[in-house]
Protein backbone atom coordinates (compact mmCIF):
# COMPACT_ATOMS: atom_id res chain seq x y z
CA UNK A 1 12.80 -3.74 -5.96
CA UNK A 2 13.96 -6.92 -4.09
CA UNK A 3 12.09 -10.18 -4.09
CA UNK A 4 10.96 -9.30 -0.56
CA UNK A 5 9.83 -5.70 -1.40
CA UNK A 6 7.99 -7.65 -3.92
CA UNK A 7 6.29 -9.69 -1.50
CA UNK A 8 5.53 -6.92 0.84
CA UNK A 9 3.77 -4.97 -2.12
CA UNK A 10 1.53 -7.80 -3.30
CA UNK A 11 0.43 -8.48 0.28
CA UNK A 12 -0.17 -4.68 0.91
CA UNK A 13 -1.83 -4.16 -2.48
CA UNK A 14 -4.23 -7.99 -1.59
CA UNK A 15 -4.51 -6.60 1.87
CA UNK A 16 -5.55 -2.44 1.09
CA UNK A 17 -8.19 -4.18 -1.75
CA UNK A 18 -9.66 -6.52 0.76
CA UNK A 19 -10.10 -3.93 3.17
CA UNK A 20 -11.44 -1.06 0.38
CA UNK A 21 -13.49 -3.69 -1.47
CA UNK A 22 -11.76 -3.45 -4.85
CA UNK A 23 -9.99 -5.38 -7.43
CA UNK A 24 -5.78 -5.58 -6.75
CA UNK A 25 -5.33 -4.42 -10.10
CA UNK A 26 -7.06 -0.95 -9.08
CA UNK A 27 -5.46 -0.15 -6.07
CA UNK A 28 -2.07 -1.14 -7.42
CA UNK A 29 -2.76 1.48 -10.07
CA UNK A 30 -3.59 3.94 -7.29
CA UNK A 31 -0.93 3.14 -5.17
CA UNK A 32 1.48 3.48 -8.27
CA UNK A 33 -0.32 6.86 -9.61
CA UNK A 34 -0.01 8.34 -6.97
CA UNK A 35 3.33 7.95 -6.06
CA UNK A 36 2.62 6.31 -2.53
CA UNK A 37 4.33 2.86 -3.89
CA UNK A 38 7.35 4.43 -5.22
CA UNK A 39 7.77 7.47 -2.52
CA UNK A 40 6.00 6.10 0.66
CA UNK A 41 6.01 2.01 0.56
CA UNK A 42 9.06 1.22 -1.49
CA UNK A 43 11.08 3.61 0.73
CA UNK A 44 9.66 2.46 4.06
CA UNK A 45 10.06 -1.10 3.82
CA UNK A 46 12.27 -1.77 6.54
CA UNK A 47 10.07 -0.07 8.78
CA UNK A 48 6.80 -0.82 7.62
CA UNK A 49 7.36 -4.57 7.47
CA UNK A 50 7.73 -4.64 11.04
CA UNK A 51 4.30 -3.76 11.65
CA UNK A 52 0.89 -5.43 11.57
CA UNK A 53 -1.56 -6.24 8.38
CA UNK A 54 -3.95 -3.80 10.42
CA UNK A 55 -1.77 -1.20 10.93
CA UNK A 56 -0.12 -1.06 7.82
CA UNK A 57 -3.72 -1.04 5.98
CA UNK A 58 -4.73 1.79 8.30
CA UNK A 59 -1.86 3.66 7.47
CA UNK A 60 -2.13 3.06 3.61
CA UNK A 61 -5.99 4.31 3.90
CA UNK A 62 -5.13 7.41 5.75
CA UNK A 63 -2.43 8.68 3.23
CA UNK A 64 -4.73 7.98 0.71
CA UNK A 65 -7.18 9.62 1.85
CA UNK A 66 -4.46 12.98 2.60
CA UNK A 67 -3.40 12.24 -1.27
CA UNK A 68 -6.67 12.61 -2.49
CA UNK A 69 -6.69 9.05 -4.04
CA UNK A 70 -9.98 8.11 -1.40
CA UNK A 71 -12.62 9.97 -0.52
């Protein structure tokens, strides 16, 4: 991980536990557990960067939810 993957994690994590209502440190560990950081962010960078803070948390929420990680 680069210093600007790095970046765009910590604002996705601050962004996704904003928006869900929970500590960073949990939905780092669910992003992480699941595999979502390390198969679906990580990977996607150059894309996903591109985008905006809403659509990117919208997006992060809806494969959660289709990973079972939300309800």
């Amino acid at each position: 991980m680069n210093f600007e993957q790095l970046c765009f994690t910590t604002f996705c994590v601050g962004s996704l536990a904003d928006a869900l209502k929970m500590s960073a440190g949990k939905v780092y560990g669910m992003l992480r557990s699941s595999g979502i950081l390390t198969e679906y962010l990580l990977p996607g960078y150059e894309v996903l960067h591109t985008f905006s803070k809403e659509y990117i948390v919208d997006d992060l929420i809806s494969y959660m939810k289709e990973k079972g990680v939300l309800e």
